[in-house]
PDB file of N, CA and C in Angstrom:
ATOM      1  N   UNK A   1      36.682-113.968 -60.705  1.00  0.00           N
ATOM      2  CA  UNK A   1      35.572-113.272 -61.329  1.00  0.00           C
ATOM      3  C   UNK A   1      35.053-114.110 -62.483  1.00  0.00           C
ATOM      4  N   UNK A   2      33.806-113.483 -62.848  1.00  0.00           N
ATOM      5  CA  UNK A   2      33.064-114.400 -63.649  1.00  0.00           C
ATOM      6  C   UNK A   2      32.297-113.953 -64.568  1.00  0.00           C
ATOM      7  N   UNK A   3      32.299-113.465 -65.966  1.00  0.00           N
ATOM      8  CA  UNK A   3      31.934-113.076 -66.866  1.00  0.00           C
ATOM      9  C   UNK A   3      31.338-113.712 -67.518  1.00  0.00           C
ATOM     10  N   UNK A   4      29.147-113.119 -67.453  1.00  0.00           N
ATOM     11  CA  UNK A   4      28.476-113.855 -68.476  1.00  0.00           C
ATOM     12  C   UNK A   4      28.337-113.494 -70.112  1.00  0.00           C
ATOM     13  N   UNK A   5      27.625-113.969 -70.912  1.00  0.00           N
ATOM     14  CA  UNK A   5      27.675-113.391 -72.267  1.00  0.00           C
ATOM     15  C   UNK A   5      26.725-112.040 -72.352  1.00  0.00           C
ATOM     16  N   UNK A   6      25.986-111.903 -71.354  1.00  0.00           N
ATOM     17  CA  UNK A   6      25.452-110.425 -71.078  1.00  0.00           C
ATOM     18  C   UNK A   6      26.067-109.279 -70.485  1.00  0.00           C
ATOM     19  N   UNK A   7      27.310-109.852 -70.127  1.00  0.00           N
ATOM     20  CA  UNK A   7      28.032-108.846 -69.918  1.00  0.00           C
ATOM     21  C   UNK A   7      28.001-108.339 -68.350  1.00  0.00           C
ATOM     22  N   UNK A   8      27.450-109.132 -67.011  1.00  0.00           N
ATOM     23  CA  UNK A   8      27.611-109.247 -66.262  1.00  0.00           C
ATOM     24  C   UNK A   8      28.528-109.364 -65.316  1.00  0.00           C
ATOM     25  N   UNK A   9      29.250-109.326 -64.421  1.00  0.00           N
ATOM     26  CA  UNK A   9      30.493-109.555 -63.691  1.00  0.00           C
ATOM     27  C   UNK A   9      30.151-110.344 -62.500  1.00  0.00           C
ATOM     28  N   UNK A  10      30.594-111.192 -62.245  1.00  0.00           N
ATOM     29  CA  UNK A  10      30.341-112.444 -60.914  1.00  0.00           C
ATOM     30  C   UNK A  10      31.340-112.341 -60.014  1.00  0.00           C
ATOM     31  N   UNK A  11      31.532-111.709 -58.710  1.00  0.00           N
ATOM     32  CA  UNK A  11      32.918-112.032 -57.923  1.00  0.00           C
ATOM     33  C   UNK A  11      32.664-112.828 -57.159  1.00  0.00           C
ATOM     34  N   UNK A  12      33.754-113.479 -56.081  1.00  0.00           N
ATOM     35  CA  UNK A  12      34.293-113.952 -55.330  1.00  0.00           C
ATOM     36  C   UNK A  12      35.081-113.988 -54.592  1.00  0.00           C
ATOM     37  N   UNK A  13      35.131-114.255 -53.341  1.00  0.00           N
ATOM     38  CA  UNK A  13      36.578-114.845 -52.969  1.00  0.00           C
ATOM     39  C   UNK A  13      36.781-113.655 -51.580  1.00  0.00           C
ATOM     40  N   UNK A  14      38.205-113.583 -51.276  1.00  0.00           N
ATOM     41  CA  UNK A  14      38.357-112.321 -50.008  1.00  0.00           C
ATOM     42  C   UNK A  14      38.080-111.280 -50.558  1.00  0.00           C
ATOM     43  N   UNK A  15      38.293-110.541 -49.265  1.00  0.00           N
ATOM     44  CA  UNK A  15      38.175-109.080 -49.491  1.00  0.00           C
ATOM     45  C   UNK A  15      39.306-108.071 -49.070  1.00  0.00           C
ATOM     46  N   UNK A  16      40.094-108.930 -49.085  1.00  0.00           N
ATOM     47  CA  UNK A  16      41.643-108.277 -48.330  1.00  0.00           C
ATOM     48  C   UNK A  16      42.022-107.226 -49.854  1.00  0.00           C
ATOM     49  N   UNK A  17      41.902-106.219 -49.611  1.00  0.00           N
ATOM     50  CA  UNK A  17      42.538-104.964 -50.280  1.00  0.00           C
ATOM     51  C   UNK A  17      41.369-104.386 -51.178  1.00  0.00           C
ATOM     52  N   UNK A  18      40.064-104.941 -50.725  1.00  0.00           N
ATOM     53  CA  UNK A  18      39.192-104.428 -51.635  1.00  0.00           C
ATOM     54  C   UNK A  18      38.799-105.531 -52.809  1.00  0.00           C
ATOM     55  N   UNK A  19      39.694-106.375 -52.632  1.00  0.00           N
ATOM     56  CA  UNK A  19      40.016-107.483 -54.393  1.00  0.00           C
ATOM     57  C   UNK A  19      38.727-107.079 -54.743  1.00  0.00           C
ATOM     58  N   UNK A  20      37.785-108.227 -53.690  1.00  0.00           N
ATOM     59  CA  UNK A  20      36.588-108.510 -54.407  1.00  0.00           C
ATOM     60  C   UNK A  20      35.306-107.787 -55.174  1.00  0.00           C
ATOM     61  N   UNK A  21      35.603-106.479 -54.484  1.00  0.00           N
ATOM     62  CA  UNK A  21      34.534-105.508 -55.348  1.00  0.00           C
ATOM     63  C   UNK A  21      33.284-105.622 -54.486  1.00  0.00           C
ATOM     64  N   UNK A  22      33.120-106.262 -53.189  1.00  0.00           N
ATOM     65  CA  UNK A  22      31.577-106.201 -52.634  1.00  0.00           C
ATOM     66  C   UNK A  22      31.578-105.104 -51.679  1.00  0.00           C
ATOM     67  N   UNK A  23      32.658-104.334 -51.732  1.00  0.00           N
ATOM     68  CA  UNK A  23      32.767-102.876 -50.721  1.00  0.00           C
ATOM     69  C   UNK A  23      33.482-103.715 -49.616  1.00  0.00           C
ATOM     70  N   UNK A  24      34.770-102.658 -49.307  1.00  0.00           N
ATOM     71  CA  UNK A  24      35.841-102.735 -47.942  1.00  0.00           C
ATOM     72  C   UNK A  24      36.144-104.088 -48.375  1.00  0.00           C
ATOM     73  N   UNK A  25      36.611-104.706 -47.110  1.00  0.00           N
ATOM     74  CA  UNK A  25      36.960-105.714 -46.833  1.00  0.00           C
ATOM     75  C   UNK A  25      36.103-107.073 -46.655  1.00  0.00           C
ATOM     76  N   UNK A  26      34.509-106.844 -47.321  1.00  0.00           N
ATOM     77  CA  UNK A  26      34.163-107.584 -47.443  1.00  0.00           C
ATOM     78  C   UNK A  26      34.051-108.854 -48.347  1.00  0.00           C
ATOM     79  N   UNK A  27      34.171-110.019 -48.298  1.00  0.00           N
ATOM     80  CA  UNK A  27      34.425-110.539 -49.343  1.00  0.00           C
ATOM     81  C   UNK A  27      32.983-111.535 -49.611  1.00  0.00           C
ATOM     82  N   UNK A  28      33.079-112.708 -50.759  1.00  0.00           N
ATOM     83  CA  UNK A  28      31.849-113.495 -50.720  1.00  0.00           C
ATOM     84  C   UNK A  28      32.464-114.885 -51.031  1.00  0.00           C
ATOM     85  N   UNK A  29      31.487-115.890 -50.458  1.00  0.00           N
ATOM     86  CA  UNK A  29      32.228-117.209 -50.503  1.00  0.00           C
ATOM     87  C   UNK A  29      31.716-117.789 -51.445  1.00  0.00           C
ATOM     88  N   UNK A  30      30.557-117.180 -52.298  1.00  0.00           N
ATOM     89  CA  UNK A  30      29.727-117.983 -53.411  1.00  0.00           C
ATOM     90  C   UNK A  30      29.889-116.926 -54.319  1.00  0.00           C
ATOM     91  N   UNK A  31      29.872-117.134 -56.063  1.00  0.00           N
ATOM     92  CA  UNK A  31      29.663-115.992 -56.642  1.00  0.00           C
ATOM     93  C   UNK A  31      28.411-114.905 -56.356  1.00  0.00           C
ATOM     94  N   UNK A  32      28.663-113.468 -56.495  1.00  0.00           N
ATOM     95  CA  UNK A  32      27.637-112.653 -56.472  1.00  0.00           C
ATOM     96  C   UNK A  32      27.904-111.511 -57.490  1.00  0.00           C
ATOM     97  N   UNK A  33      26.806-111.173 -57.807  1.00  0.00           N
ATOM     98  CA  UNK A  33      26.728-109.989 -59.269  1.00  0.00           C
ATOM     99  C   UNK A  33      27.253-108.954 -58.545  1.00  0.00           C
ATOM    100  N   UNK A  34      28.655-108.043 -59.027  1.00  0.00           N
ATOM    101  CA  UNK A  34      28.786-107.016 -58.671  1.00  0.00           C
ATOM    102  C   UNK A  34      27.699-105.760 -59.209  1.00  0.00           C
ATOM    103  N   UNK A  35      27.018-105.156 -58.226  1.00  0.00           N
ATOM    104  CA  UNK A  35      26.258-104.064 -58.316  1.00  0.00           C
ATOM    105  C   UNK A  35      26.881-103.035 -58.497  1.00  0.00           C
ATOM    106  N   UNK A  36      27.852-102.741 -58.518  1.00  0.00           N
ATOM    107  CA  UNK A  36      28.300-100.911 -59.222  1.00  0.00           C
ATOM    108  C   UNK A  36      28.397-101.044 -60.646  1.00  0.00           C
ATOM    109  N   UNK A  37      28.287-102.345 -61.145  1.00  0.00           N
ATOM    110  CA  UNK A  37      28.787-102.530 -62.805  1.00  0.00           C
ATOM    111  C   UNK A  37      26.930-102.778 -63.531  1.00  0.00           C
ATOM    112  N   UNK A  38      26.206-103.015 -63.007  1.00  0.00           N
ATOM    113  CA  UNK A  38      24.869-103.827 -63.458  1.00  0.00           C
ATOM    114  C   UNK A  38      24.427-102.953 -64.671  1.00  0.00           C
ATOM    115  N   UNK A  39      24.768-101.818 -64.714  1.00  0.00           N
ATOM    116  CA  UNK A  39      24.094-100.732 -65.592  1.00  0.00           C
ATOM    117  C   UNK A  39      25.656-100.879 -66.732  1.00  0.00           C
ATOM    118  N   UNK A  40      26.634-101.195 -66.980  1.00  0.00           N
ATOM    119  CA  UNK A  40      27.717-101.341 -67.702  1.00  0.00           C
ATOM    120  C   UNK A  40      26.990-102.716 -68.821  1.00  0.00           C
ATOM    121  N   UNK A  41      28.091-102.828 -69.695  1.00  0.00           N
ATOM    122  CA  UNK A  41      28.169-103.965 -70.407  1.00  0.00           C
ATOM    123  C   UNK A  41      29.583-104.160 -70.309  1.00  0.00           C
ATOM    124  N   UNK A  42      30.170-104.924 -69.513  1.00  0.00           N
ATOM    125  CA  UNK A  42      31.603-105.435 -69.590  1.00  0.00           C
ATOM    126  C   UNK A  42      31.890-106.349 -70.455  1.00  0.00           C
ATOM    127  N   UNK A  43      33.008-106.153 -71.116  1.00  0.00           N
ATOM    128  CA  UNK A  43      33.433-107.154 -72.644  1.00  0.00           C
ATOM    129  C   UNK A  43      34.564-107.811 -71.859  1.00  0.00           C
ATOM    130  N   UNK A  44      35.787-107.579 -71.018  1.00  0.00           N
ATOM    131  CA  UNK A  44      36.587-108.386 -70.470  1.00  0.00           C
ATOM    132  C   UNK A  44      36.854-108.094 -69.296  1.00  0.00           C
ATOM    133  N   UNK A  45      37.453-109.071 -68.420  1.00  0.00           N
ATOM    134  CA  UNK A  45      38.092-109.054 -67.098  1.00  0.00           C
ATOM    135  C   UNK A  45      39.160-109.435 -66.957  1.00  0.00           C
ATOM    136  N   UNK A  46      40.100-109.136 -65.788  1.00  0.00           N
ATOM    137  CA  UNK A  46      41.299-109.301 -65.315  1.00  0.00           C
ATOM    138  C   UNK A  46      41.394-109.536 -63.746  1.00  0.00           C
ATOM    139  N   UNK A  47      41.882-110.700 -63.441  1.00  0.00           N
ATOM    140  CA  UNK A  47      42.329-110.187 -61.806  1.00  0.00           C
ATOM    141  C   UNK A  47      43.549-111.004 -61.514  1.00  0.00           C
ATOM    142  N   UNK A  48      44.514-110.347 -60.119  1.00  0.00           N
ATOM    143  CA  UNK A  48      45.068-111.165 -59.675  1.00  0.00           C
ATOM    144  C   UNK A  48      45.043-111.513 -57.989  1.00  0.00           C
ATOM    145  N   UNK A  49      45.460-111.663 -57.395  1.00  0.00           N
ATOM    146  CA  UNK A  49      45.641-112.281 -56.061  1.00  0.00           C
ATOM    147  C   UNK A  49      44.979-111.326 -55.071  1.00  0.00           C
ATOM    148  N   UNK A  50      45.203-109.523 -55.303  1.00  0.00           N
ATOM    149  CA  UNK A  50      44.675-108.788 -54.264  1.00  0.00           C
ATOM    150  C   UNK A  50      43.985-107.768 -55.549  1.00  0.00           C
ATOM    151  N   UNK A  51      43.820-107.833 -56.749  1.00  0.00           N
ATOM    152  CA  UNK A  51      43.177-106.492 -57.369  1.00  0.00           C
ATOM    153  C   UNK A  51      42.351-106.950 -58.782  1.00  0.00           C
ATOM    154  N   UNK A  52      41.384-106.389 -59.363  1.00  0.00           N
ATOM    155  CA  UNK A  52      40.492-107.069 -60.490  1.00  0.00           C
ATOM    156  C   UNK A  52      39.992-105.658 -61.502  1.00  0.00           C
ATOM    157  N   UNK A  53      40.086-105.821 -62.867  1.00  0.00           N
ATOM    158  CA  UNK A  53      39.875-104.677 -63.348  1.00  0.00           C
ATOM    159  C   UNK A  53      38.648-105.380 -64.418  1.00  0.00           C
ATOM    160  N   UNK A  54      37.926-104.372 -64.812  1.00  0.00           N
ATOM    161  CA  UNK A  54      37.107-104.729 -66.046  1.00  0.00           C
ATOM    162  C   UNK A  54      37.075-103.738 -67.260  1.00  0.00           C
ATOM    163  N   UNK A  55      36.993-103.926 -68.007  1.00  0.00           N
ATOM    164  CA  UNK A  55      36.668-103.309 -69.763  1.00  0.00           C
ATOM    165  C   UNK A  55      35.222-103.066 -69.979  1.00  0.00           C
ATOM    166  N   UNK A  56      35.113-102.012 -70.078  1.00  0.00           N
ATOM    167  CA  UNK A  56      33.280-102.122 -70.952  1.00  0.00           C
ATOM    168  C   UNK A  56      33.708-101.920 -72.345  1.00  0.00           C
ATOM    169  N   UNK A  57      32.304-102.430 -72.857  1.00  0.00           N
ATOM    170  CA  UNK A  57      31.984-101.939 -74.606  1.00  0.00           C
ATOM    171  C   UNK A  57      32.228-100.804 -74.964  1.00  0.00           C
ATOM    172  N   UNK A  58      32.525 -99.827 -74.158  1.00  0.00           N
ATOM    173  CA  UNK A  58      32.499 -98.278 -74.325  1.00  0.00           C
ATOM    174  C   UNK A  58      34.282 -97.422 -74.016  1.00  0.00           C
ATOM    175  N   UNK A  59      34.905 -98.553 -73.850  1.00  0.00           N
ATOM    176  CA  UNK A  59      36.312 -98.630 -73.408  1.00  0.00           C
ATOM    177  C   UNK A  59      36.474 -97.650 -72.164  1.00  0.00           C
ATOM    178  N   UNK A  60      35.986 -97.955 -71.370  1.00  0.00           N
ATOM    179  CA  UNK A  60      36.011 -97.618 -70.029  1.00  0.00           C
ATOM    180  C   UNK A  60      36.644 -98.870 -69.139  1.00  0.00           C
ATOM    181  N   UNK A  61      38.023 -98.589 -68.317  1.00  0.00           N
ATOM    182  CA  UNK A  61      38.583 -99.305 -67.421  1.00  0.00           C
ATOM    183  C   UNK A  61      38.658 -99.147 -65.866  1.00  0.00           C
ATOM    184  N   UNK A  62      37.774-100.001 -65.375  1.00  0.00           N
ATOM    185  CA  UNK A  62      37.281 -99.888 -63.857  1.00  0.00           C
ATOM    186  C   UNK A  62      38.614-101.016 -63.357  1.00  0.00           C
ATOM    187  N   UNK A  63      38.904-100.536 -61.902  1.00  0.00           N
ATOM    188  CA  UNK A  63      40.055-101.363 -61.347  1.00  0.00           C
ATOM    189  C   UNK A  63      39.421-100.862 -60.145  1.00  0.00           C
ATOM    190  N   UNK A  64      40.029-102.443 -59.220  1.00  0.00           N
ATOM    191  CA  UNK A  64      40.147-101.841 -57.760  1.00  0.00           C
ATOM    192  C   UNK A  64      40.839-103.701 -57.184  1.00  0.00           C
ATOM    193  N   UNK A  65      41.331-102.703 -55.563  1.00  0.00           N
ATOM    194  CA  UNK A  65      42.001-103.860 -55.247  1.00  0.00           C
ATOM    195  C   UNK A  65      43.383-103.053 -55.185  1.00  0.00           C
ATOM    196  N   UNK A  66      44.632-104.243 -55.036  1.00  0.00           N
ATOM    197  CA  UNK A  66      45.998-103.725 -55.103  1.00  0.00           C
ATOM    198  C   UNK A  66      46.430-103.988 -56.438  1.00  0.00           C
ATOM    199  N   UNK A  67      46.000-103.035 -57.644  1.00  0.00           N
ATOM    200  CA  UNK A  67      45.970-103.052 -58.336  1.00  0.00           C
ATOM    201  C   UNK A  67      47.641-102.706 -58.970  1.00  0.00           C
ATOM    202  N   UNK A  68      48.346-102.255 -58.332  1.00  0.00           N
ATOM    203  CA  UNK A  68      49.826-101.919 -58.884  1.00  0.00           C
ATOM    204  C   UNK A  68      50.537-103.267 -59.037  1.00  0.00           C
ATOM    205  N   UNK A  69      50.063-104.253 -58.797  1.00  0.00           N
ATOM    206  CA  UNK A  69      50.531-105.317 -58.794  1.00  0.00           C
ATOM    207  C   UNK A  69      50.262-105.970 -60.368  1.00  0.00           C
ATOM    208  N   UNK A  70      49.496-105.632 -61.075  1.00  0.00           N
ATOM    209  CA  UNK A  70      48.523-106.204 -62.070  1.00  0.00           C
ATOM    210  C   UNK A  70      48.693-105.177 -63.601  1.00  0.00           C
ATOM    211  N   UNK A  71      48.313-105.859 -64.451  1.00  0.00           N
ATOM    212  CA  UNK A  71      47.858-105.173 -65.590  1.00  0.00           C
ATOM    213  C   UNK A  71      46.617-105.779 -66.756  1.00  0.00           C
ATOM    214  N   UNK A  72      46.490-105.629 -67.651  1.00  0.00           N
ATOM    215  CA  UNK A  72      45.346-105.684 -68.218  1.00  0.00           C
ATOM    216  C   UNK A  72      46.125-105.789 -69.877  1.00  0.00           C
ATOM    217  N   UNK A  73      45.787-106.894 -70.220  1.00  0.00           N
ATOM    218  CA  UNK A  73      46.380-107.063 -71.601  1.00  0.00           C
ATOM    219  C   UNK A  73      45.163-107.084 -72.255  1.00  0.00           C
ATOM    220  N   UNK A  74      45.343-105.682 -73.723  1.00  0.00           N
ATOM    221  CA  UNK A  74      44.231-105.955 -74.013  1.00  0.00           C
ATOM    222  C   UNK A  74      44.736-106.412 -75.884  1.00  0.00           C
ATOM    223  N   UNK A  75      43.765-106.842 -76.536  1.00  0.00           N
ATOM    224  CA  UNK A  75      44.444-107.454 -77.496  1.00  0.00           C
ATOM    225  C   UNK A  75      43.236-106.532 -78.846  1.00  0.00           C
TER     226      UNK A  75
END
Protein backbone atom coordinates (compact mmCIF):
# COMPACT_ATOMS: atom_id res chain seq x y z
CA UNK A 1 0.00 0.00 0.00
CA UNK A 2 0.75 3.45 -0.68
CA UNK A 3 0.07 6.52 1.21
CA UNK A 4 -0.04 10.08 -0.35
CA UNK A 5 0.34 13.38 1.70
CA UNK A 6 -3.44 13.89 0.91
CA UNK A 7 -4.23 11.21 2.56
CA UNK A 8 -5.07 8.84 -0.16
CA UNK A 9 -4.48 5.02 -0.06
CA UNK A 10 -2.76 3.22 -3.20
CA UNK A 11 -3.03 -0.74 -3.23
CA UNK A 12 -1.57 -3.49 -4.84
CA UNK A 13 -0.61 -6.73 -5.26
CA UNK A 14 -3.05 -10.22 -4.81
CA UNK A 15 -6.13 -10.62 -3.75
CA UNK A 16 -5.91 -13.87 -1.90
CA UNK A 17 -7.97 -13.20 1.40
CA UNK A 18 -9.28 -9.95 0.36
CA UNK A 19 -5.49 -8.36 1.19
CA UNK A 20 -5.82 -5.97 -1.46
CA UNK A 21 -8.96 -4.02 -0.80
CA UNK A 22 -10.20 -3.96 -4.68
CA UNK A 23 -13.26 -6.32 -3.58
CA UNK A 24 -13.05 -10.45 -3.28
CA UNK A 25 -10.32 -11.89 -4.63
CA UNK A 26 -9.50 -9.46 -6.89
CA UNK A 27 -6.25 -8.11 -6.90
CA UNK A 28 -4.17 -5.22 -9.05
CA UNK A 29 -0.80 -5.47 -10.65
CA UNK A 30 -0.20 -1.61 -10.79
CA UNK A 31 -1.07 0.71 -7.91
CA UNK A 32 -4.82 1.81 -7.77
CA UNK A 33 -6.72 4.36 -5.39
CA UNK A 34 -8.77 2.39 -3.09
CA UNK A 35 -12.41 3.72 -3.56
CA UNK A 36 -14.21 2.85 -0.25
CA UNK A 37 -11.58 5.21 1.53
CA UNK A 38 -11.67 8.41 -1.15
CA UNK A 39 -14.09 10.36 1.10
CA UNK A 40 -11.63 9.47 4.43
CA UNK A 41 -8.37 11.26 5.19
CA UNK A 42 -6.05 8.39 6.20
CA UNK A 43 -2.99 9.46 8.46
CA UNK A 44 -1.37 5.78 8.56
CA UNK A 45 -1.19 2.32 7.12
CA UNK A 46 -0.31 -1.16 7.94
CA UNK A 47 -0.14 -4.39 6.01
CA UNK A 48 1.12 -7.76 5.98
CA UNK A 49 1.29 -10.75 3.60
CA UNK A 50 -2.67 -11.56 3.47
CA UNK A 51 -4.37 -8.37 5.50
CA UNK A 52 -3.95 -4.24 5.46
CA UNK A 53 -5.48 -1.84 7.94
CA UNK A 54 -5.68 2.02 7.83
CA UNK A 55 -6.04 4.98 10.50
CA UNK A 56 -7.99 8.10 9.63
CA UNK A 57 -7.59 11.65 11.15
CA UNK A 58 -10.73 10.93 12.99
CA UNK A 59 -9.29 7.68 14.68
CA UNK A 60 -11.25 5.36 12.86
CA UNK A 61 -9.56 1.78 12.11
CA UNK A 62 -10.53 0.09 8.80
CA UNK A 63 -8.93 -3.57 8.34
CA UNK A 64 -9.49 -6.24 5.95
CA UNK A 65 -7.74 -9.25 4.65
CA UNK A 66 -6.44 -12.08 7.16
CA UNK A 67 -6.13 -9.72 9.46
CA UNK A 68 -5.58 -11.99 12.77
CA UNK A 69 -2.33 -12.39 11.60
CA UNK A 70 -1.34 -8.58 11.95
CA UNK A 71 -1.50 -5.60 14.18
CA UNK A 72 -1.22 -1.95 13.97
CA UNK A 73 1.34 -0.11 16.10
CA UNK A 74 0.26 3.06 16.73
CA UNK A 75 2.66 5.53 18.34
Amino acid sequence: MNLTRDGDVFSMGSGTFAASGHGGARGADGPQILKPLRDKRIVQIACGQNHSMVLTDKGYLYSWGRGFEGQLGLS
